[in-house]
Each structure stands twice: as C-alpha cells, then as structure tokens.
PDB file of N, CA and C in Angstrom:
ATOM      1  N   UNK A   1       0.842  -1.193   0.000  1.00  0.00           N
ATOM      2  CA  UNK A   1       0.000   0.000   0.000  1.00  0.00           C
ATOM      3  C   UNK A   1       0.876   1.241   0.000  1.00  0.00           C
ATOM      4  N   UNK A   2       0.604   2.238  -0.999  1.00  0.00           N
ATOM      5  CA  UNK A   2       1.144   3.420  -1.140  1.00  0.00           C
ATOM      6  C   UNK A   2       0.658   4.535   0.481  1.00  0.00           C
ATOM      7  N   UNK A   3       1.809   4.797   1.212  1.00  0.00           N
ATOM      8  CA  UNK A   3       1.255   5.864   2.399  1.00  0.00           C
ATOM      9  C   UNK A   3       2.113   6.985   1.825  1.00  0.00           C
ATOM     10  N   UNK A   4       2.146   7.310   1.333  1.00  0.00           N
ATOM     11  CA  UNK A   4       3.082   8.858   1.183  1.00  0.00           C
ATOM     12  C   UNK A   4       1.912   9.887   1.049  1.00  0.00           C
ATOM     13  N   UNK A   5       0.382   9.447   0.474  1.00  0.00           N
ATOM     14  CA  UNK A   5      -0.280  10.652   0.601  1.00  0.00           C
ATOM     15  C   UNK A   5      -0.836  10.911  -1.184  1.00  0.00           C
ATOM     16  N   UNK A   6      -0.643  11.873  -1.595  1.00  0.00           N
ATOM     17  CA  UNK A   6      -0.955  12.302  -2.851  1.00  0.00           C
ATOM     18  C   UNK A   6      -0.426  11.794  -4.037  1.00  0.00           C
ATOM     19  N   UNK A   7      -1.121  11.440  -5.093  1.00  0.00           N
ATOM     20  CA  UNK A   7      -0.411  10.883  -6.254  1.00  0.00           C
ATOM     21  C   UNK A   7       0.620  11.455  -6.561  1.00  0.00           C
ATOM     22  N   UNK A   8       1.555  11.099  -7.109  1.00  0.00           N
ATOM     23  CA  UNK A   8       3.298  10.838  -7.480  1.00  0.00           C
ATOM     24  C   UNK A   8       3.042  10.849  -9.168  1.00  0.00           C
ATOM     25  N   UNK A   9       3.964  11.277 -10.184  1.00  0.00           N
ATOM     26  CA  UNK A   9       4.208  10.596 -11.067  1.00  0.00           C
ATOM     27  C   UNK A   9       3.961   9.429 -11.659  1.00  0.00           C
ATOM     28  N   UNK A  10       4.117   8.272 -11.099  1.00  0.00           N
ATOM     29  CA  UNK A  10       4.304   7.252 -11.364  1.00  0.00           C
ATOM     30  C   UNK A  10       2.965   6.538 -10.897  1.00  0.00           C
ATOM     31  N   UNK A  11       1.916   7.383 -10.766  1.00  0.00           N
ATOM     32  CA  UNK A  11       1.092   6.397 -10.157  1.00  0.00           C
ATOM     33  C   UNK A  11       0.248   6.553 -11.182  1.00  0.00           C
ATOM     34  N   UNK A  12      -1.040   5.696 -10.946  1.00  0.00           N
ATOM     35  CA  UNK A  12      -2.480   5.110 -11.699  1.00  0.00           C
ATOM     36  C   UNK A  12      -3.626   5.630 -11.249  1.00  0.00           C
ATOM     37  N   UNK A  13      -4.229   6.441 -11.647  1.00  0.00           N
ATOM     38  CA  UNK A  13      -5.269   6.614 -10.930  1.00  0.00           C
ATOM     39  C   UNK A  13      -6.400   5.512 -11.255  1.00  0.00           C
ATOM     40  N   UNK A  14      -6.517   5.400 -12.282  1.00  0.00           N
ATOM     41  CA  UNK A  14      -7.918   4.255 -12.492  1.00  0.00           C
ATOM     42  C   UNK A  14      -7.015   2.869 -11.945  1.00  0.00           C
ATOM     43  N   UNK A  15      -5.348   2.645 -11.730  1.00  0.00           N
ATOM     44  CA  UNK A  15      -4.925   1.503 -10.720  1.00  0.00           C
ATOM     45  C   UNK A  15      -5.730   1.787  -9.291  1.00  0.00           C
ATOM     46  N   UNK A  16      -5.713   2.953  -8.863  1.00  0.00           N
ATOM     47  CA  UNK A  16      -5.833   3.272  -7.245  1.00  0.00           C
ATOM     48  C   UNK A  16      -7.185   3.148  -7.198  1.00  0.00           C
ATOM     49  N   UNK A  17      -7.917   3.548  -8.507  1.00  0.00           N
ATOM     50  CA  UNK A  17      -9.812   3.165  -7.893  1.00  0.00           C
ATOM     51  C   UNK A  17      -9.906   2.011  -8.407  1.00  0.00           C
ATOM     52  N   UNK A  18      -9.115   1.284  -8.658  1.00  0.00           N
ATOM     53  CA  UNK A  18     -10.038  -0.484  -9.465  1.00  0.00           C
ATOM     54  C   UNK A  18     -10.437  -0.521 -10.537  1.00  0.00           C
ATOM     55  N   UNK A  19     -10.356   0.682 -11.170  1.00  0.00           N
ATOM     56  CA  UNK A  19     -11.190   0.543 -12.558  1.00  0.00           C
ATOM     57  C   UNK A  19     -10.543   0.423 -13.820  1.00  0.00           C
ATOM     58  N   UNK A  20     -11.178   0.347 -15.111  1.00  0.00           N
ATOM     59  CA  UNK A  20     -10.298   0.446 -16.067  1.00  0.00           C
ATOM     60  C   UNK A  20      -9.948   1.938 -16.560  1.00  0.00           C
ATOM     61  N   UNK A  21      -8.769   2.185 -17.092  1.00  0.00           N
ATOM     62  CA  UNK A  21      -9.051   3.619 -18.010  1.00  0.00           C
ATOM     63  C   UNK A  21     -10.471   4.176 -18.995  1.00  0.00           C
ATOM     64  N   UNK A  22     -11.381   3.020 -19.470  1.00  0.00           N
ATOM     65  CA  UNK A  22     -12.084   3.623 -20.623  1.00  0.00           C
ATOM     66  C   UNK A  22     -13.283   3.278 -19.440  1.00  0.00           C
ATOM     67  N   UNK A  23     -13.164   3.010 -17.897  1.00  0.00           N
ATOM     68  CA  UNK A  23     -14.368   2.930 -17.429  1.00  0.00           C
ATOM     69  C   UNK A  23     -16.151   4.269 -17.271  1.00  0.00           C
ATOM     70  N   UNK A  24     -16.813   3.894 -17.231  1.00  0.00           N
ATOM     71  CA  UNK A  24     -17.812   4.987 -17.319  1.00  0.00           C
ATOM     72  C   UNK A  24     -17.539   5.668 -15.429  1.00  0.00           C
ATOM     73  N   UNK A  25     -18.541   6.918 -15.980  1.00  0.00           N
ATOM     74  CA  UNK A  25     -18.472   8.145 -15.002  1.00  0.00           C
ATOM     75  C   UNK A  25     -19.008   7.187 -13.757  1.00  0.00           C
ATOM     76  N   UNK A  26     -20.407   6.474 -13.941  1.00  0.00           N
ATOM     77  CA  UNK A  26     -20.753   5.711 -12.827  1.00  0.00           C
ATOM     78  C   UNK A  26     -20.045   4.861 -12.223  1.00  0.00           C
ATOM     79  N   UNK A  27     -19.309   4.512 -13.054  1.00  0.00           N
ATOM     80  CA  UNK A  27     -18.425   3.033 -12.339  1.00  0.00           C
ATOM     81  C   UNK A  27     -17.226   3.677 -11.725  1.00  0.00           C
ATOM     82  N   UNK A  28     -16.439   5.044 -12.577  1.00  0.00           N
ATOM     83  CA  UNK A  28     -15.835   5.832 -11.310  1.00  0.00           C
ATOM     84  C   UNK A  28     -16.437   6.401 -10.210  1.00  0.00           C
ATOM     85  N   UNK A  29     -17.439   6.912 -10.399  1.00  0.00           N
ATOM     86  CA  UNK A  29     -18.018   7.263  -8.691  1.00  0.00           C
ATOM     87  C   UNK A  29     -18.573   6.226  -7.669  1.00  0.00           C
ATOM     88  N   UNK A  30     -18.393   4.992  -8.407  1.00  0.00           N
ATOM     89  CA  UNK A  30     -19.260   3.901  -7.343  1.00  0.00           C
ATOM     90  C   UNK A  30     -17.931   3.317  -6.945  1.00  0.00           C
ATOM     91  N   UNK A  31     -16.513   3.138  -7.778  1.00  0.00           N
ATOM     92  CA  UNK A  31     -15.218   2.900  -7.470  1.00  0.00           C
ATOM     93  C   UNK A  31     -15.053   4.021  -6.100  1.00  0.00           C
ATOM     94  N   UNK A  32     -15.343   4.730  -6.115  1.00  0.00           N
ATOM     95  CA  UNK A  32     -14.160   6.049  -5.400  1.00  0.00           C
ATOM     96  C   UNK A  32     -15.165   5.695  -3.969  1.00  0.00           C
ATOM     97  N   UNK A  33     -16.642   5.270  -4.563  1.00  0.00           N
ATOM     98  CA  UNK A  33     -17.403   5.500  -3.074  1.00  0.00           C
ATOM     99  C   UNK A  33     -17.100   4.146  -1.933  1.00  0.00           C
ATOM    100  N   UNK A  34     -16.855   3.146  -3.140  1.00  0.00           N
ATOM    101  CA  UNK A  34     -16.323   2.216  -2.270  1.00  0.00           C
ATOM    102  C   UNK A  34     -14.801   2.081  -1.685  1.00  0.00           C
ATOM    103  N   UNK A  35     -13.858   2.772  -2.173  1.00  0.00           N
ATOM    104  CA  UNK A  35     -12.846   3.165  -1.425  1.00  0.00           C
ATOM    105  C   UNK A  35     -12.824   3.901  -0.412  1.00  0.00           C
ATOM    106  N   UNK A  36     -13.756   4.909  -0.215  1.00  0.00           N
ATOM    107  CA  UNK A  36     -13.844   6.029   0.403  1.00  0.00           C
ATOM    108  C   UNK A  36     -14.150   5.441   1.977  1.00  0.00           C
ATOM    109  N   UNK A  37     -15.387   3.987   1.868  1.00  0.00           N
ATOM    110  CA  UNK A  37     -15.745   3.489   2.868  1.00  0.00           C
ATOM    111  C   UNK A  37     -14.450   2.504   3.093  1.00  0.00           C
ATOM    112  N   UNK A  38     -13.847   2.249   2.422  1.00  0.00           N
ATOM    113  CA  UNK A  38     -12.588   1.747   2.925  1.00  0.00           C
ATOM    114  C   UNK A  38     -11.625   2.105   3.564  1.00  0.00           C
ATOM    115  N   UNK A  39     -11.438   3.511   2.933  1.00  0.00           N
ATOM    116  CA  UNK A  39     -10.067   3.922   3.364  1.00  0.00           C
ATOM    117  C   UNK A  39     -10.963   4.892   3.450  1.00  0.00           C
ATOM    118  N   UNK A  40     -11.656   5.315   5.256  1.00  0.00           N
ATOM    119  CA  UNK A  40     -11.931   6.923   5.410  1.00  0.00           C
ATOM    120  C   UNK A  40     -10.767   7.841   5.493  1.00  0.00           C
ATOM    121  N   UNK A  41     -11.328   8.949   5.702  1.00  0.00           N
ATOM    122  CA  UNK A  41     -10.355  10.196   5.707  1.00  0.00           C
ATOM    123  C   UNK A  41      -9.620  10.154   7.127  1.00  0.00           C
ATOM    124  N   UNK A  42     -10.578  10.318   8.175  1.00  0.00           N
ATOM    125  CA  UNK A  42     -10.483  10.083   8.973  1.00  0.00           C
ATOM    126  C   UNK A  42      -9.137   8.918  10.349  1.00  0.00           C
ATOM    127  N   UNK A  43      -9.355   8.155   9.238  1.00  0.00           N
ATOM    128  CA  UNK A  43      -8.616   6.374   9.743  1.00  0.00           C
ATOM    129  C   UNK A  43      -7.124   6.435   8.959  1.00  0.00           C
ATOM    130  N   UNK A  44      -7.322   6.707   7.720  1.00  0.00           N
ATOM    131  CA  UNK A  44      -6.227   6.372   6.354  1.00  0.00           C
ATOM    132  C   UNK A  44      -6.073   7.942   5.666  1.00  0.00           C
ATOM    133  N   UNK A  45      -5.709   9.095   6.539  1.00  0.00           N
ATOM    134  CA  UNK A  45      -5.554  10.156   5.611  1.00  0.00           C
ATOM    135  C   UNK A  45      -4.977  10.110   4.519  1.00  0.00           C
ATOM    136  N   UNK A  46      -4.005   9.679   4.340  1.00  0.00           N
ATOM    137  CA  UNK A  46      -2.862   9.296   3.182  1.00  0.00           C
ATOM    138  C   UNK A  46      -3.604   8.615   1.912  1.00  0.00           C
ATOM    139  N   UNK A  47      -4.033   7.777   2.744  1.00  0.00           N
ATOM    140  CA  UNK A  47      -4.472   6.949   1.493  1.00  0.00           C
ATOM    141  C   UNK A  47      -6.044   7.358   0.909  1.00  0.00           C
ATOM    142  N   UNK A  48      -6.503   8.113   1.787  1.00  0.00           N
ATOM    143  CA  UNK A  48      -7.945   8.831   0.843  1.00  0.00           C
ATOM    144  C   UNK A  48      -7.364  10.038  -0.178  1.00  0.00           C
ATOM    145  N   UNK A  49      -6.271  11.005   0.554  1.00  0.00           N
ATOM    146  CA  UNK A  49      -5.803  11.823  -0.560  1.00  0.00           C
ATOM    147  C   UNK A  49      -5.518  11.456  -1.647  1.00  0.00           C
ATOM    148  N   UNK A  50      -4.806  10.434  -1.376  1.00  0.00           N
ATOM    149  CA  UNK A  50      -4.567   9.198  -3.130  1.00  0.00           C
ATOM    150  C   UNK A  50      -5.641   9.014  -3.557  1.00  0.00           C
ATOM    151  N   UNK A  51      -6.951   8.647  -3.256  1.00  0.00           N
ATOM    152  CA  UNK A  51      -7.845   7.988  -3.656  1.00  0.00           C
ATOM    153  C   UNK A  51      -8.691   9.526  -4.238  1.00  0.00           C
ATOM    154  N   UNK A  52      -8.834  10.165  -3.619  1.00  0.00           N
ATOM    155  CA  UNK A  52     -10.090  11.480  -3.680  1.00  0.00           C
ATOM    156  C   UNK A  52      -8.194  12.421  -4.892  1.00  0.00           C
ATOM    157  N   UNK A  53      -7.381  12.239  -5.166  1.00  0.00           N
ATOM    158  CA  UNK A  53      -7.019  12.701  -6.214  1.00  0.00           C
ATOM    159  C   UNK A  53      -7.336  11.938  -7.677  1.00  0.00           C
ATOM    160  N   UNK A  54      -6.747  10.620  -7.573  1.00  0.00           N
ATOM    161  CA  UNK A  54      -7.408   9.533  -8.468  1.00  0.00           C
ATOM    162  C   UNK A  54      -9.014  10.028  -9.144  1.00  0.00           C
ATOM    163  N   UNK A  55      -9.657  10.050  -8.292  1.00  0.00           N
ATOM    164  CA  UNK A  55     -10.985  10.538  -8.528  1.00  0.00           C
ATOM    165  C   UNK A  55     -11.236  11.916  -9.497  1.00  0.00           C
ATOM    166  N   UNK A  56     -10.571  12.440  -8.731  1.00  0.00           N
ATOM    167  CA  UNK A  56     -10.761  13.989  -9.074  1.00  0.00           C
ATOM    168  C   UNK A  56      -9.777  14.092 -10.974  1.00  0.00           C
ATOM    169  N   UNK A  57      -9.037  13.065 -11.140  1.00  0.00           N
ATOM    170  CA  UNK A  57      -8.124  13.062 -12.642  1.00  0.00           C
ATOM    171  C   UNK A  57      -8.982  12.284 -13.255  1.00  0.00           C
ATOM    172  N   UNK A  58      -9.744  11.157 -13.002  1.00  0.00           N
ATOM    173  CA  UNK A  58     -10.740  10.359 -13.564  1.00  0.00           C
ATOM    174  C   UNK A  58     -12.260  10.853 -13.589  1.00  0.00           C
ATOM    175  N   UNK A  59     -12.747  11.715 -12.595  1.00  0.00           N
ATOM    176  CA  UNK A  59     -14.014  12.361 -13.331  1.00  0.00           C
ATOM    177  C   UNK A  59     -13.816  13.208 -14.626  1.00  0.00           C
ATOM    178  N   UNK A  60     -12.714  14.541 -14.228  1.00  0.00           N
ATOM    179  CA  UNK A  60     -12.619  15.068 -15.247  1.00  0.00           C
ATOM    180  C   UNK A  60     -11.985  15.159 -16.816  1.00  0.00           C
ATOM    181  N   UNK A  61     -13.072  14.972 -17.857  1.00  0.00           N
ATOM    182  CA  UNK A  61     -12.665  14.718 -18.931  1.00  0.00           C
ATOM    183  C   UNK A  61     -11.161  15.367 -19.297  1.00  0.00           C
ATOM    184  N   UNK A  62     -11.161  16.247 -19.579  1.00  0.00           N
ATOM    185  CA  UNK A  62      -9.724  16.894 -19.577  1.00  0.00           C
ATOM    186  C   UNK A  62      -8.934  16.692 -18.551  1.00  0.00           C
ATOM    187  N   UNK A  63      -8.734  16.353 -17.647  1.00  0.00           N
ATOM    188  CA  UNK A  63      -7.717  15.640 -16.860  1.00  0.00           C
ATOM    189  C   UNK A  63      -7.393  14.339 -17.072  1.00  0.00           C
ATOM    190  N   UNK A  64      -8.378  13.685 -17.139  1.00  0.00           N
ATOM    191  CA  UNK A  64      -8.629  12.142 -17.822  1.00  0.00           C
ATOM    192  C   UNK A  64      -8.158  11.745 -18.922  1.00  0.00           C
ATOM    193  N   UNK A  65      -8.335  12.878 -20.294  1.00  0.00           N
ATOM    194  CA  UNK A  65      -7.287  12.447 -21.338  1.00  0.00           C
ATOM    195  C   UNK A  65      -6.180  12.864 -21.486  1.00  0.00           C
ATOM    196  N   UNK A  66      -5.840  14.033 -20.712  1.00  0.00           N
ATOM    197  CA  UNK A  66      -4.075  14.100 -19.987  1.00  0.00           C
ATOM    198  C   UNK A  66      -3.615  12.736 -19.740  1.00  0.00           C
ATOM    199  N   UNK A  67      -4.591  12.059 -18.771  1.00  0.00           N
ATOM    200  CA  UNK A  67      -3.705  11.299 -18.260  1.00  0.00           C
ATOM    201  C   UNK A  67      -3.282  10.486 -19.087  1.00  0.00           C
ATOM    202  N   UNK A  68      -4.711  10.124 -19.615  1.00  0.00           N
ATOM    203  CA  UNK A  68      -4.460   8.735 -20.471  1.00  0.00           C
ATOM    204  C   UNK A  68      -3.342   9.062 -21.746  1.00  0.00           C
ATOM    205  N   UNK A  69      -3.186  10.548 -22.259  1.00  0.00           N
ATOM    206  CA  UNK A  69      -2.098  10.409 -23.307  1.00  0.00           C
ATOM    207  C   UNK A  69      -0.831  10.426 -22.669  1.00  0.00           C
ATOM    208  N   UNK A  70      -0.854  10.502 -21.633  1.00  0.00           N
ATOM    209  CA  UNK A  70       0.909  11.025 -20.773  1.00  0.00           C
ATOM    210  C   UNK A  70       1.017   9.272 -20.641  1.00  0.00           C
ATOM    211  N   UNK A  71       0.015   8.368 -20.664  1.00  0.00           N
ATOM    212  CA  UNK A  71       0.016   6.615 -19.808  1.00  0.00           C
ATOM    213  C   UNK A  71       0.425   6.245 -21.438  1.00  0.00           C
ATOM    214  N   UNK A  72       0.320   6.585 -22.169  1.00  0.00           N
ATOM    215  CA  UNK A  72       0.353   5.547 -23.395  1.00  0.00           C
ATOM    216  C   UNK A  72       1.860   5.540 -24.078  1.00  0.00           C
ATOM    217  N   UNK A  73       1.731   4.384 -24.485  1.00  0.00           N
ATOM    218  CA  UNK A  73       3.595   4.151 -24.789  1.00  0.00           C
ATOM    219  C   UNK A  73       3.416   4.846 -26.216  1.00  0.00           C
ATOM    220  N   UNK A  74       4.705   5.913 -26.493  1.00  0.00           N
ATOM    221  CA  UNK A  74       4.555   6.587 -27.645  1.00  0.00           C
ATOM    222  C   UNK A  74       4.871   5.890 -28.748  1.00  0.00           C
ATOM    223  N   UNK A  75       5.269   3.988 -29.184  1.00  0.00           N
ATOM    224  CA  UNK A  75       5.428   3.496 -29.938  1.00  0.00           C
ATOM    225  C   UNK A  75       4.192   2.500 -30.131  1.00  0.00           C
ATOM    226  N   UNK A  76       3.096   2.897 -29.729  1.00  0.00           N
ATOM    227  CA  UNK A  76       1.795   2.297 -29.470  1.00  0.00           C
ATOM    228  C   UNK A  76       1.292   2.995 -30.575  1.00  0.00           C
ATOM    229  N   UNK A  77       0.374   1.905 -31.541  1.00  0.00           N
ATOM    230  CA  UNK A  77      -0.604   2.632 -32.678  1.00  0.00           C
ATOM    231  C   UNK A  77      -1.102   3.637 -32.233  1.00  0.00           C
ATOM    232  N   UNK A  78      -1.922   4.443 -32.356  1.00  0.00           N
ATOM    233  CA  UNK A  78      -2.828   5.317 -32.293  1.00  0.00           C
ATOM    234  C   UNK A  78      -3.941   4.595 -31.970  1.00  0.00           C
ATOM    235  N   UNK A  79      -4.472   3.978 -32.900  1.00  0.00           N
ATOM    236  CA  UNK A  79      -5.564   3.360 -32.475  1.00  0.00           C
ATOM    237  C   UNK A  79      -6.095   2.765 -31.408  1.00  0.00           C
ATOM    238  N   UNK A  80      -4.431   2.315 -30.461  1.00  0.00           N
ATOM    239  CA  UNK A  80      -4.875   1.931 -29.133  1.00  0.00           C
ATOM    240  C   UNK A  80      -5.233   2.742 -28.360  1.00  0.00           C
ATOM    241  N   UNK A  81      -4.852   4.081 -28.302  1.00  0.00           N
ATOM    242  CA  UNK A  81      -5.779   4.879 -27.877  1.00  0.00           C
ATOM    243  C   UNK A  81      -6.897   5.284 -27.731  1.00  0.00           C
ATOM    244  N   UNK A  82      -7.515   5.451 -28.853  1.00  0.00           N
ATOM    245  CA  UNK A  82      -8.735   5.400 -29.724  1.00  0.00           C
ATOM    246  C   UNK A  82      -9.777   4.736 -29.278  1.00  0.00           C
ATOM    247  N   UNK A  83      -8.854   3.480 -28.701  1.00  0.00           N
ATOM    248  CA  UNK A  83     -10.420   2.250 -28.541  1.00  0.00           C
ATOM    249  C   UNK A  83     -10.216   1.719 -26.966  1.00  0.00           C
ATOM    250  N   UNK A  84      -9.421   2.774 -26.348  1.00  0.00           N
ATOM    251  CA  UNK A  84      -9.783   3.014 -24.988  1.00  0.00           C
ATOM    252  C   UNK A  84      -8.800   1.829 -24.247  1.00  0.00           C
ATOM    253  N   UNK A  85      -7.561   1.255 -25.027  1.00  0.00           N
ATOM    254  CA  UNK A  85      -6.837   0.531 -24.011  1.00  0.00           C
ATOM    255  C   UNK A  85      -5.840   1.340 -23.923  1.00  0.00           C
ATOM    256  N   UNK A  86      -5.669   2.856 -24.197  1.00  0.00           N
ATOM    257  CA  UNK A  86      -4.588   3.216 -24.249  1.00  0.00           C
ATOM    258  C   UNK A  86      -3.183   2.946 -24.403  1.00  0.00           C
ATOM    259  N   UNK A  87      -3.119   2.015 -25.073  1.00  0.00           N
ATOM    260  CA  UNK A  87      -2.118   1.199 -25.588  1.00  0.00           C
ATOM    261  C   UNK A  87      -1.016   0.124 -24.627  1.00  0.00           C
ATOM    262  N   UNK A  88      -2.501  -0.390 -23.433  1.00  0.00           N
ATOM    263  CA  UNK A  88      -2.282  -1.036 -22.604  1.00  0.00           C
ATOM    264  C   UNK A  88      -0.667  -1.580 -22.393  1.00  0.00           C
ATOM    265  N   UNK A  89      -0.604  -0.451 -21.716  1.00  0.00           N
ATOM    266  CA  UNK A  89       1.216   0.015 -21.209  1.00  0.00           C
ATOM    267  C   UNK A  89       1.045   0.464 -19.668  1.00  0.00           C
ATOM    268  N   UNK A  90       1.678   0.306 -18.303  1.00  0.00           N
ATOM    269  CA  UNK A  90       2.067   0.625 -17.170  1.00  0.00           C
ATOM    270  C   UNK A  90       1.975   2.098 -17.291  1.00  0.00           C
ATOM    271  N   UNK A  91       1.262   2.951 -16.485  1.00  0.00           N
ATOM    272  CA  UNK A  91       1.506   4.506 -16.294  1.00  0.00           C
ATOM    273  C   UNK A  91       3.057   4.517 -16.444  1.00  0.00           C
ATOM    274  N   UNK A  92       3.475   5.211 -17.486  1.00  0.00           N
ATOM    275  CA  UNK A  92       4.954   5.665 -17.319  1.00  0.00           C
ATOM    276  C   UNK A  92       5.725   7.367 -16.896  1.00  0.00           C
ATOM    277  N   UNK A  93       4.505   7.948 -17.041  1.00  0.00           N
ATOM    278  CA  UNK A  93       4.391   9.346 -16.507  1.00  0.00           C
ATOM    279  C   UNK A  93       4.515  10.324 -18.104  1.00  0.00           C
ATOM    280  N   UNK A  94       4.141  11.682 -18.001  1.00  0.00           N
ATOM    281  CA  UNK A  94       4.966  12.638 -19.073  1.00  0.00           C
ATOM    282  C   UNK A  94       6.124  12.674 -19.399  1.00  0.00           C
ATOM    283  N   UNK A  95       7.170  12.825 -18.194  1.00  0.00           N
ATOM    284  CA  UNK A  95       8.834  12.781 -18.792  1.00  0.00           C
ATOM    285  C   UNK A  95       9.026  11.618 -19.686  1.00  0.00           C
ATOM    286  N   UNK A  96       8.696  10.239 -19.441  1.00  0.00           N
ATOM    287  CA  UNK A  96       9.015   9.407 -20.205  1.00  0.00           C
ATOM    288  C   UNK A  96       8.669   9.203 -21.835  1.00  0.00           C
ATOM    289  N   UNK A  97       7.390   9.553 -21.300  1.00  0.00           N
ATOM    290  CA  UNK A  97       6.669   9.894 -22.706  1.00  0.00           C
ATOM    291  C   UNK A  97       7.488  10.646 -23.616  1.00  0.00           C
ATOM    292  N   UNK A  98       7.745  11.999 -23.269  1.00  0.00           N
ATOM    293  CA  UNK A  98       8.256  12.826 -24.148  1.00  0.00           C
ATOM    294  C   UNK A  98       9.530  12.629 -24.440  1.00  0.00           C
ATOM    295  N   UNK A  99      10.198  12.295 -24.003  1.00  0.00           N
ATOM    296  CA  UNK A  99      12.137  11.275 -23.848  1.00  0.00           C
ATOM    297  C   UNK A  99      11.959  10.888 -25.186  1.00  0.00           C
ATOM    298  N   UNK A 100      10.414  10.085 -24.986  1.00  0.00           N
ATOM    299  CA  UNK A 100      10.744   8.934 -26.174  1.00  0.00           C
ATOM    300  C   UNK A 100      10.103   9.591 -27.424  1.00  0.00           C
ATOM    301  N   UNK A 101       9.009  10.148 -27.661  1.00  0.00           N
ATOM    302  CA  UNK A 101       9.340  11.141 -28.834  1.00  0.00           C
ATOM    303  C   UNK A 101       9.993  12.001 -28.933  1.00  0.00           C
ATOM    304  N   UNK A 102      10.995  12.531 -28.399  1.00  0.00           N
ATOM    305  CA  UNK A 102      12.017  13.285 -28.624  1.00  0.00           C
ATOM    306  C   UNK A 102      13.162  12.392 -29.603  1.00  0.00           C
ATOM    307  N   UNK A 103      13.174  11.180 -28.462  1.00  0.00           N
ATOM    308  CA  UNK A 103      14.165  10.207 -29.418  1.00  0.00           C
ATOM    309  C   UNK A 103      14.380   9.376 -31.041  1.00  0.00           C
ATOM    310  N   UNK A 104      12.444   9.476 -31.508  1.00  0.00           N
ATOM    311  CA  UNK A 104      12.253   9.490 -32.746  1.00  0.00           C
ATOM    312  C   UNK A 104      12.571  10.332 -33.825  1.00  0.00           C
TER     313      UNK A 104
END
C-alpha cells in the first residue's frame, strides 16, 4: 500500500480506484465511493488523498485524457488509444513519454 499521501508521477489513478481507463463516469463514482468506505479520511488520511485525487483526474474529462495520453507508450498505434486501451502500457508518466518522442 502506497502511504506517502498524494499521487506521485508514477502512479495510476484508475490503478488506485479499481477501474479500467475507458471505465464509465458511474463506475468511477461507485469505485471512489467504495474506497472512500474503505479507506476513510479520517482512519487512512494518506491513502484517501490518493484515492479522492485519483478521482478527481478520472471524473474530469480533460484531466482524464491528460492522463491517459501522458500513460500511453509513444510506440503504441494510435488506435490503441482510440479504442480506450490506451495502448495497454504501465503509467509511465509525461517525462518518459516525451524522452521517447524526442528520441524518434
């Protein structure tokens, strides 16, 4: 279990709620609500800030496809994007991303 508190670089947000990247709005808010009763604020500060940030990059559309283009390996079709596996690759963050089209 991640305790440091707030998402990092390197982390997942649709890893930290259970869900998939191309999951719907409902299935993120019913993800986040069942974490939330998991890990209260209260009990697990650390780990709700992770969770209630996760949330907060996965409701919003424009944060959401930040993420998902910063997660996708830049030698990945396009199309995997497209059809919502984001080119089912490990969050590797922005720096990496851009390293590697730089290097093309």
């Amino acid at each position: 279990m991640h305790t440091q508190g707030a998402l990092d670089a390197h982390d997942d947000p649709a890893e930290v709620l259970g869900v998939a990247l191309s999951a719907s709005q409902d299935e993120i808010r019913a993800a986040y609500l069942r974490k939330v009763k998991e890990f209260p604020p209260e009990r697990e500060p650390a780990e709700f800030e992770r969770i209630r940030d996760a949330y907060d990059i996965l409701r919003d559309p424009h944060r959401r496809m930040a993420h998902r283009m910063a997660s996708v390996d830049p030698s990945a079709p396009l199309s995997s994007l497209l059809d919502g596996r984001a080119g089912a690759r490990k969050f590797v963050g922005p720096d990496a991303w851009l390293a590697a089209i730089r290097e093309k």
